[in-house]
PDB file of N, CA and C in Angstrom:
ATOM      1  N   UNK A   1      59.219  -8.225 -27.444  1.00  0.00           N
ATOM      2  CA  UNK A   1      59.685  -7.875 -26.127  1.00  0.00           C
ATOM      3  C   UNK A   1      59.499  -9.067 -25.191  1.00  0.00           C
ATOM      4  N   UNK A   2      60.875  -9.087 -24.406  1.00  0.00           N
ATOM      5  CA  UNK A   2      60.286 -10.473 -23.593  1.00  0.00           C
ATOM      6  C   UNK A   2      59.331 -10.259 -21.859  1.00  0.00           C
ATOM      7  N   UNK A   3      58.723 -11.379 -21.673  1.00  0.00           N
ATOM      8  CA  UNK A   3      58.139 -11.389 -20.435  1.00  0.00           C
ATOM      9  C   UNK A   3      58.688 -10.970 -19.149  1.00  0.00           C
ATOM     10  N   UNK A   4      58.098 -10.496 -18.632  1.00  0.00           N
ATOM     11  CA  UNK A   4      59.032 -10.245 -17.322  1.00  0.00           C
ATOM     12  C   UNK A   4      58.618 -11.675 -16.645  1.00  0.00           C
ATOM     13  N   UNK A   5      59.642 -11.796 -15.758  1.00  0.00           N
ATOM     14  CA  UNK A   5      60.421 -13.297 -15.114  1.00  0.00           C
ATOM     15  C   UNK A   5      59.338 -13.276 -13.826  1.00  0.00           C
ATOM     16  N   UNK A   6      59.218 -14.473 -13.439  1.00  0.00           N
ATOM     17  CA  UNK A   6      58.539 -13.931 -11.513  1.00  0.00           C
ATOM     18  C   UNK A   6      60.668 -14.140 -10.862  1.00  0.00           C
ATOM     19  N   UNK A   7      60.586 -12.878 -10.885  1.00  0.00           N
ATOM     20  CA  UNK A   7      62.018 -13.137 -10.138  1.00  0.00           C
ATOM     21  C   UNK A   7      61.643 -12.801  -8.833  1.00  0.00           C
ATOM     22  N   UNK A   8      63.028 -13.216  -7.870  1.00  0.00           N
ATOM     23  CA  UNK A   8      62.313 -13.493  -6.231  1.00  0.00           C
ATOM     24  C   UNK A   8      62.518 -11.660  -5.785  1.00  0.00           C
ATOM     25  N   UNK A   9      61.114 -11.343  -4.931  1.00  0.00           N
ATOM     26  CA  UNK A   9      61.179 -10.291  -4.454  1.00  0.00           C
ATOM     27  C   UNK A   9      61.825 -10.048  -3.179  1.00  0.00           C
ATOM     28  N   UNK A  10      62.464  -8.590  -3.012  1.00  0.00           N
ATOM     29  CA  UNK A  10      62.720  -8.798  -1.706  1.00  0.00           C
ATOM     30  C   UNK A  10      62.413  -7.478  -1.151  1.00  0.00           C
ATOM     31  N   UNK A  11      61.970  -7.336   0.261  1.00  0.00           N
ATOM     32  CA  UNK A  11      61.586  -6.149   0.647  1.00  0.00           C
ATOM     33  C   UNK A  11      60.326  -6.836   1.298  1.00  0.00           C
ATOM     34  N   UNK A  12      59.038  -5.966   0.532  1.00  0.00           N
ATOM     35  CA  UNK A  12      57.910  -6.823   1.813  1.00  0.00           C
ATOM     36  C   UNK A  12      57.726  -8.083   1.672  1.00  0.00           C
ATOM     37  N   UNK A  13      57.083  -8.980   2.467  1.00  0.00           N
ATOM     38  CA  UNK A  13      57.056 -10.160   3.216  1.00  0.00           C
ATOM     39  C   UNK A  13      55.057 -10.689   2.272  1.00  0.00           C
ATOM     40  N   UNK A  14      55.681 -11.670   1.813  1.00  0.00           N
ATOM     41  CA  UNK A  14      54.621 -12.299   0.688  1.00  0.00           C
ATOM     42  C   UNK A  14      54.104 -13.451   1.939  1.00  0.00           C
ATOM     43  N   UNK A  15      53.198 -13.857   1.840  1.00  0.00           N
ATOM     44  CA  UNK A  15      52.966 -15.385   2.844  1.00  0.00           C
ATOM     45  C   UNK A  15      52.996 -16.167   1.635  1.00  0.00           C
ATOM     46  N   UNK A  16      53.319 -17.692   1.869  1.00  0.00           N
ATOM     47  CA  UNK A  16      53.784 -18.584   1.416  1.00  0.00           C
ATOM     48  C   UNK A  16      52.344 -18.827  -0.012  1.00  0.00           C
ATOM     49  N   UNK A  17      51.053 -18.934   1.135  1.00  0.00           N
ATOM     50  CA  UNK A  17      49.531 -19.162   0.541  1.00  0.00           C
ATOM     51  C   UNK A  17      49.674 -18.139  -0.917  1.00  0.00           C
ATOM     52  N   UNK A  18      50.148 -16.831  -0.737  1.00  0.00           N
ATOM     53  CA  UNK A  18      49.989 -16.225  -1.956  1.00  0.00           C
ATOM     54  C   UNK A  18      50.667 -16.255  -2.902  1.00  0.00           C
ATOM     55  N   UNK A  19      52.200 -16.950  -2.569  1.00  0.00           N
ATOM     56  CA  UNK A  19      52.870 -17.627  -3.238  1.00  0.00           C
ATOM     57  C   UNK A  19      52.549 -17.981  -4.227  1.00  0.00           C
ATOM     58  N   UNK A  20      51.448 -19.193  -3.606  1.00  0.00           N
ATOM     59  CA  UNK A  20      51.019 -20.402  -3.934  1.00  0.00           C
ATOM     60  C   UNK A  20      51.833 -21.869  -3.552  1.00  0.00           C
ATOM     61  N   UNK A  21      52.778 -21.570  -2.643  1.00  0.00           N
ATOM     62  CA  UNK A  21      53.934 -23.065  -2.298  1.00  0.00           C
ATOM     63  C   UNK A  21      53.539 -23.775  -0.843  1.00  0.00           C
ATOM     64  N   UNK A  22      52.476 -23.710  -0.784  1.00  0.00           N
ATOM     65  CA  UNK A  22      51.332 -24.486   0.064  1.00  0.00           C
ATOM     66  C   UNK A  22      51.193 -25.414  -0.800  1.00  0.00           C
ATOM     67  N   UNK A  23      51.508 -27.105  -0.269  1.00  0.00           N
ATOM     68  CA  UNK A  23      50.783 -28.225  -0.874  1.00  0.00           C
ATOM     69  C   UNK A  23      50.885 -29.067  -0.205  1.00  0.00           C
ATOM     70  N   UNK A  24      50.881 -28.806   1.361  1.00  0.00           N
ATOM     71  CA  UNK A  24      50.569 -29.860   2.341  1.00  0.00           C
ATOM     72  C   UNK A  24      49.344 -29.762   2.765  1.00  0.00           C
ATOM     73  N   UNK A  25      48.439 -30.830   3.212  1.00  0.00           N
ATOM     74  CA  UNK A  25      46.862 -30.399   3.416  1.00  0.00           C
ATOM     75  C   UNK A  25      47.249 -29.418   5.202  1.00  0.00           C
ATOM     76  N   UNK A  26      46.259 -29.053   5.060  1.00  0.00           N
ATOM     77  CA  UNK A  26      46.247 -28.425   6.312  1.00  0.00           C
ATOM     78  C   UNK A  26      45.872 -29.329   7.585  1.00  0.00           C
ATOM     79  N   UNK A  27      46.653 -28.444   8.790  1.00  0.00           N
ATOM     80  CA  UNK A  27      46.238 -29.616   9.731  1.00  0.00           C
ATOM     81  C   UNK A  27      45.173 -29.259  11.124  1.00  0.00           C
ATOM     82  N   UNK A  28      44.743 -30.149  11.084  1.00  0.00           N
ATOM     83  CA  UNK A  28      43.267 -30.146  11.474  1.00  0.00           C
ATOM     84  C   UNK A  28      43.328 -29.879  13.393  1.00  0.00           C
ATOM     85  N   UNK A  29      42.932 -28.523  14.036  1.00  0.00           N
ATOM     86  CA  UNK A  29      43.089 -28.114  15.114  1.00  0.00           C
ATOM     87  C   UNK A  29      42.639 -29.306  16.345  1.00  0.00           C
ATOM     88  N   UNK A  30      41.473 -29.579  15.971  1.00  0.00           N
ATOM     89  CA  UNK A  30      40.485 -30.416  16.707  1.00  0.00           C
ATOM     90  C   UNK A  30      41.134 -32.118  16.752  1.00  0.00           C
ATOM     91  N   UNK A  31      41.402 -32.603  17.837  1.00  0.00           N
ATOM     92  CA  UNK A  31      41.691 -33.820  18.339  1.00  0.00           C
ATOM     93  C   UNK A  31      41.474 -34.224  19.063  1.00  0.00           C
ATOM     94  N   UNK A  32      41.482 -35.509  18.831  1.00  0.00           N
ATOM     95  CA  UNK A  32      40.768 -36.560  19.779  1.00  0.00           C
ATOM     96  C   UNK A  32      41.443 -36.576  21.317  1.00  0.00           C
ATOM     97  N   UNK A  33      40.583 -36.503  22.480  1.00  0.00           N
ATOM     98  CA  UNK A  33      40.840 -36.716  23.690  1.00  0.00           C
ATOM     99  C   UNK A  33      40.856 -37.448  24.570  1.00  0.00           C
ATOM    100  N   UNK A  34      42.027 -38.357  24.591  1.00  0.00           N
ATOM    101  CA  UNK A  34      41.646 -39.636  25.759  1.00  0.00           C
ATOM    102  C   UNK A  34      40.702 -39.337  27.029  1.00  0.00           C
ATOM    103  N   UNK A  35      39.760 -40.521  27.080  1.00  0.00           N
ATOM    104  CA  UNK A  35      39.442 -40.174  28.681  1.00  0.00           C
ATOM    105  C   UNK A  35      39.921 -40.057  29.836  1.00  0.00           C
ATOM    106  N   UNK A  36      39.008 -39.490  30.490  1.00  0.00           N
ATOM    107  CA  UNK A  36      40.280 -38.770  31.928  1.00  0.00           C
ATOM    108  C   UNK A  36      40.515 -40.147  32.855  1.00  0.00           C
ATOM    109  N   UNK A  37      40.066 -41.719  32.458  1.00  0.00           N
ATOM    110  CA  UNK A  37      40.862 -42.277  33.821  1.00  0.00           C
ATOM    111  C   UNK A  37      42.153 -42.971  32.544  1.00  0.00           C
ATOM    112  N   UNK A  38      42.057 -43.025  31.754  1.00  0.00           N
ATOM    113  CA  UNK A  38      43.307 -43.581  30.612  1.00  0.00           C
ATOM    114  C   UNK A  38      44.558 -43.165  31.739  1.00  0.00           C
ATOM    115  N   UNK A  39      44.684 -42.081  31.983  1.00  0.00           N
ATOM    116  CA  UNK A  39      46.003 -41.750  32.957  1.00  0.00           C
ATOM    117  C   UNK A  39      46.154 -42.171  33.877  1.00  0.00           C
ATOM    118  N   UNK A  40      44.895 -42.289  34.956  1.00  0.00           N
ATOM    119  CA  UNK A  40      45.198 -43.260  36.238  1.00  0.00           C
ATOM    120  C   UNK A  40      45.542 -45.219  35.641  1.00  0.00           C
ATOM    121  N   UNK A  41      44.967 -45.300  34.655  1.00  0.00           N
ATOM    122  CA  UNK A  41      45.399 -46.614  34.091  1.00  0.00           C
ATOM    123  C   UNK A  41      46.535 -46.711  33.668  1.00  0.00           C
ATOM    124  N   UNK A  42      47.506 -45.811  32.952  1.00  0.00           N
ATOM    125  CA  UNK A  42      48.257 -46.067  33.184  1.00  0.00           C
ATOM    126  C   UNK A  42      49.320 -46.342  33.895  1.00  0.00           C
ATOM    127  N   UNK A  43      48.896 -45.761  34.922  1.00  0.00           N
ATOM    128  CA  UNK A  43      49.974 -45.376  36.694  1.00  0.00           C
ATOM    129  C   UNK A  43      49.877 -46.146  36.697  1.00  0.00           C
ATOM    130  N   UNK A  44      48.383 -47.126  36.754  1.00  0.00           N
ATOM    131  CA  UNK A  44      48.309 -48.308  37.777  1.00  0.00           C
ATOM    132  C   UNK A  44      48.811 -49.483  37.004  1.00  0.00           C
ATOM    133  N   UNK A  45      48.796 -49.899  35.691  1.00  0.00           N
ATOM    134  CA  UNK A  45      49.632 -50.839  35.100  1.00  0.00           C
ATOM    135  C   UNK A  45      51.039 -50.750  35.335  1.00  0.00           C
ATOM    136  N   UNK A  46      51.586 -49.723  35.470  1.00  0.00           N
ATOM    137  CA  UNK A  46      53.080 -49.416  35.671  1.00  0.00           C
ATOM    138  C   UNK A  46      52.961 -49.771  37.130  1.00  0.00           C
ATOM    139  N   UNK A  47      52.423 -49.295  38.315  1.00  0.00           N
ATOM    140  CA  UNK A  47      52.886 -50.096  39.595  1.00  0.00           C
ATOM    141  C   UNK A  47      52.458 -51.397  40.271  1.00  0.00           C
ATOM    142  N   UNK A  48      51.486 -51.999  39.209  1.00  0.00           N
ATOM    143  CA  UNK A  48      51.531 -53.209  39.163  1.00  0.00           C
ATOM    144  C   UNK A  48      52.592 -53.991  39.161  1.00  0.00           C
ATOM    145  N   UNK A  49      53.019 -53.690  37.770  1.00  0.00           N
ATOM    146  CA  UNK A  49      54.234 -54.397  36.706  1.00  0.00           C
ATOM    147  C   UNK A  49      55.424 -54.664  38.052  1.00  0.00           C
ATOM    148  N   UNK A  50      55.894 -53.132  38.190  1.00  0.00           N
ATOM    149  CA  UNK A  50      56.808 -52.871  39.536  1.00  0.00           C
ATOM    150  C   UNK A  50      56.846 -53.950  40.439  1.00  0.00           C
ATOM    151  N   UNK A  51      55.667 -53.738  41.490  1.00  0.00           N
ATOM    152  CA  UNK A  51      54.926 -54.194  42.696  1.00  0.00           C
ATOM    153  C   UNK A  51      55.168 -55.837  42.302  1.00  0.00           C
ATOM    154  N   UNK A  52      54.673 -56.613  41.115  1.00  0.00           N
ATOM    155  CA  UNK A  52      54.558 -58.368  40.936  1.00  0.00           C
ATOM    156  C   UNK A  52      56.112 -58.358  40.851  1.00  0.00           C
ATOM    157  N   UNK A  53      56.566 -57.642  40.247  1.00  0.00           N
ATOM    158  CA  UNK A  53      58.718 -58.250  40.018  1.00  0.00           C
ATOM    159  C   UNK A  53      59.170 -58.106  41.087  1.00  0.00           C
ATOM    160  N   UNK A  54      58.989 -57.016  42.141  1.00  0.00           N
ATOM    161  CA  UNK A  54      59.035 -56.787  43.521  1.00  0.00           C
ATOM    162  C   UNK A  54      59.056 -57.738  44.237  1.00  0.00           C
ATOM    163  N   UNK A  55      57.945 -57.736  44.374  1.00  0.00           N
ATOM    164  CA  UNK A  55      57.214 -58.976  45.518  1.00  0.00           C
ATOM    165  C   UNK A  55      57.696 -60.545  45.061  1.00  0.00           C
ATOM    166  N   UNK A  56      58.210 -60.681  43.744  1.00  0.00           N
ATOM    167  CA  UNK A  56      58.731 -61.923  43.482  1.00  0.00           C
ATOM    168  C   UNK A  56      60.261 -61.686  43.779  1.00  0.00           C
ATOM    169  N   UNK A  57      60.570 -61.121  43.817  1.00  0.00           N
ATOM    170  CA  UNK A  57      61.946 -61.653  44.147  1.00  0.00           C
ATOM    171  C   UNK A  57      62.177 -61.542  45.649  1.00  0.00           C
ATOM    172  N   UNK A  58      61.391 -60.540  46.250  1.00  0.00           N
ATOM    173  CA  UNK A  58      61.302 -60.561  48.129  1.00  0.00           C
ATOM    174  C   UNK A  58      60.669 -61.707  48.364  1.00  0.00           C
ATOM    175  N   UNK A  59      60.081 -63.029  47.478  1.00  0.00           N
ATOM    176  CA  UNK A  59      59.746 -64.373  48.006  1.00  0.00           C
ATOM    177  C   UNK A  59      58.421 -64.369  48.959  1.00  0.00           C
ATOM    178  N   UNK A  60      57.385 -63.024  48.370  1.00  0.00           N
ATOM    179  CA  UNK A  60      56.558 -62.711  49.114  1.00  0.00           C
ATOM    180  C   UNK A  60      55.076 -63.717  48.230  1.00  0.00           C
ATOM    181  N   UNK A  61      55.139 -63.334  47.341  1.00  0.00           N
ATOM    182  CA  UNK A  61      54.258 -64.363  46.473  1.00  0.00           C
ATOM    183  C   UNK A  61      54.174 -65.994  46.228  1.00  0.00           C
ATOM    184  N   UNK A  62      52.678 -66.136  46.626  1.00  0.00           N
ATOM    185  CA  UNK A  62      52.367 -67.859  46.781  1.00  0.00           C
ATOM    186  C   UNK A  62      53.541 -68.371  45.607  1.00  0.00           C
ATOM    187  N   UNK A  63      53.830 -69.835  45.831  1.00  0.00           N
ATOM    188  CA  UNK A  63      54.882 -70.665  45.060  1.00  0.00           C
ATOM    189  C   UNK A  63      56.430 -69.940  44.833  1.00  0.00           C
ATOM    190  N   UNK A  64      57.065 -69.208  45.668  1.00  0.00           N
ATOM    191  CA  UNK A  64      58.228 -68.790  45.907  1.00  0.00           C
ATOM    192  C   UNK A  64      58.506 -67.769  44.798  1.00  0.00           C
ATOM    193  N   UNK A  65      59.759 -67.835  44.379  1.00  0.00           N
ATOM    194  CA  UNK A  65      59.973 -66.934  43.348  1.00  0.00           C
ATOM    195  C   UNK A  65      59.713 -67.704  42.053  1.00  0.00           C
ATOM    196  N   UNK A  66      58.724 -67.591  40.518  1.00  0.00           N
ATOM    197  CA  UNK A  66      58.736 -68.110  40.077  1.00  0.00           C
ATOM    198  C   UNK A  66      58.645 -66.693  38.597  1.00  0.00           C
ATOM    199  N   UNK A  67      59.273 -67.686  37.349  1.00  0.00           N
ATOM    200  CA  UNK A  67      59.627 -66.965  36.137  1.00  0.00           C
ATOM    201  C   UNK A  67      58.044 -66.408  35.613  1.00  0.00           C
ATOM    202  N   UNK A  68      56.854 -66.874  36.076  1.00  0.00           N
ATOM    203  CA  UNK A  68      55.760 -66.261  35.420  1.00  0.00           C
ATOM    204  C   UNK A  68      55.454 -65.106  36.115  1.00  0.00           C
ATOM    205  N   UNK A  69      55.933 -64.737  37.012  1.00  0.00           N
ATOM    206  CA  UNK A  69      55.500 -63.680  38.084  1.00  0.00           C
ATOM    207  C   UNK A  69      56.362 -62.286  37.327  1.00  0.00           C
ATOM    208  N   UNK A  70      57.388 -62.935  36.585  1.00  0.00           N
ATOM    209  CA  UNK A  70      57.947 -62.057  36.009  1.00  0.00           C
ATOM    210  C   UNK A  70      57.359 -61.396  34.645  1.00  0.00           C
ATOM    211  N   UNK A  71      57.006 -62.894  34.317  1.00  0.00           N
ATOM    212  CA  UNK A  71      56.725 -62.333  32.844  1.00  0.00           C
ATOM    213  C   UNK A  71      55.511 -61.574  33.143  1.00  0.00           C
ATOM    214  N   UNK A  72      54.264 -61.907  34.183  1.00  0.00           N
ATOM    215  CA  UNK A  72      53.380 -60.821  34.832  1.00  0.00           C
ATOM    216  C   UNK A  72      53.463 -59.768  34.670  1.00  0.00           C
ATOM    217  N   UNK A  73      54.618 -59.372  35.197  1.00  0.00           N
ATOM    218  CA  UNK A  73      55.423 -58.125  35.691  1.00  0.00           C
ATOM    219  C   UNK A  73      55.967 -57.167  34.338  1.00  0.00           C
ATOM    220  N   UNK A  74      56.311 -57.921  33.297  1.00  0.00           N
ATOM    221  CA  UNK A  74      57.012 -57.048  31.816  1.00  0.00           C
ATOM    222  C   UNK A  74      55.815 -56.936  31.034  1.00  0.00           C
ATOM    223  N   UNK A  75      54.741 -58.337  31.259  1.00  0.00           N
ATOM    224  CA  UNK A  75      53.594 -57.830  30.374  1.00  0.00           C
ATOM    225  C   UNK A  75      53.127 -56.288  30.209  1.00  0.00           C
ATOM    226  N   UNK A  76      52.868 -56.486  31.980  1.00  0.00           N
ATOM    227  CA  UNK A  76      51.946 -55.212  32.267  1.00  0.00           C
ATOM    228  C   UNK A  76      52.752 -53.978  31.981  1.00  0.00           C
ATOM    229  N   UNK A  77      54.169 -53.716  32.309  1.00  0.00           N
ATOM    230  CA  UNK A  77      55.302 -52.837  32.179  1.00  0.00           C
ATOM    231  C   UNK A  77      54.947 -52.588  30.653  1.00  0.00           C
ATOM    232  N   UNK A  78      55.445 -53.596  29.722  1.00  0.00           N
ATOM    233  CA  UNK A  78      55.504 -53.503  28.132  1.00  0.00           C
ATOM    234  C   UNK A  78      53.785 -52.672  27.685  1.00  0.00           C
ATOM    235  N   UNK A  79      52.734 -53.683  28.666  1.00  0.00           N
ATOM    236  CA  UNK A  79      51.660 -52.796  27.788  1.00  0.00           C
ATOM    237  C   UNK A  79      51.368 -51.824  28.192  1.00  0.00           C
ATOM    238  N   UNK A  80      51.595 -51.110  29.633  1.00  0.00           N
ATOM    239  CA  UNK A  80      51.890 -49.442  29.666  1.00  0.00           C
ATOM    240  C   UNK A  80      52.132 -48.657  29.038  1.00  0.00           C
ATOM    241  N   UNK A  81      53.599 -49.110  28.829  1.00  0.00           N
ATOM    242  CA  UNK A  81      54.850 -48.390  27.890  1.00  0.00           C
ATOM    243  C   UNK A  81      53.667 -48.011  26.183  1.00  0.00           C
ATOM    244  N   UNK A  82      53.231 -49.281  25.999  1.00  0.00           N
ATOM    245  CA  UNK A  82      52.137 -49.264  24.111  1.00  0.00           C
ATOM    246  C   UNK A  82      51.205 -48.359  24.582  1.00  0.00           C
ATOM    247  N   UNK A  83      50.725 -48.498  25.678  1.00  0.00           N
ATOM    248  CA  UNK A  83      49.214 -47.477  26.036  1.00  0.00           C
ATOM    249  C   UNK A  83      49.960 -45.982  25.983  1.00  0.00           C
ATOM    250  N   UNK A  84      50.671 -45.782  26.758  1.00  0.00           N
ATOM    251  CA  UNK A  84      51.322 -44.487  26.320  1.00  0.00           C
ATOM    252  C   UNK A  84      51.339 -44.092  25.982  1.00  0.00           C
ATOM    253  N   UNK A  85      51.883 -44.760  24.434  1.00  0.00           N
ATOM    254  CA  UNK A  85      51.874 -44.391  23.176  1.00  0.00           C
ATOM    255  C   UNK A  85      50.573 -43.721  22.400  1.00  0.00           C
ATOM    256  N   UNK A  86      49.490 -44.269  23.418  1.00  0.00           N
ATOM    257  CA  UNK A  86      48.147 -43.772  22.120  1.00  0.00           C
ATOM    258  C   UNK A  86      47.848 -42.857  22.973  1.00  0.00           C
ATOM    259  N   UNK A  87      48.410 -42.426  23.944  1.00  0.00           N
ATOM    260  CA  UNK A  87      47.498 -41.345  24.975  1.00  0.00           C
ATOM    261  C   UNK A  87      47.287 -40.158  24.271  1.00  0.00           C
ATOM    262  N   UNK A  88      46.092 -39.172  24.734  1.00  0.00           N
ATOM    263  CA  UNK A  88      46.440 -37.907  23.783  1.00  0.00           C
ATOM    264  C   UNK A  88      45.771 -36.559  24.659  1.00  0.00           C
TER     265      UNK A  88
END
């Protein structure tokens, strides 16, 4: 006589676990929490960044308008933008 099959049931509702078609690890509730000024740091790198490209092209900054005032200005912009990224 042959075996009976696992053929697919239908009607009540199996969870996946009893399945057994769980084989991703589980994921872990608890995470890490940036500190609470990480956010004011970031504001303030971002209106830095702003504020130096600003003020250089209004010809408000010592030595007129000059290309490092800029690059000043994208550093701080660009490393915002990366800090961002790790915030949590």
């Amino acid at each position: 006589m042959a075996t009976p099959s696992k053929a697919k049931r239908s009607g009540r509702y199996t969870s996946p676990e009893a399945q057994g078609r769980i084989t991703a690890a589980p994921v872990h509730t608890t995470h890490e929490q940036s500190p609470a000024w990480y956010g004011w740091f970031l504001i303030d790198l971002i209106v830095f960044g702003l504020m130096v490209i600003a003020l250089n092209y209004l010809q408000v900054l010592p030595g007129s308008t000059s290309p490092w005032y800029l690059v000043l200005g994208l550093v701080s912009l660009f490393s915002a933008f990366y800090a961002a990224t790790r915030y949590h």
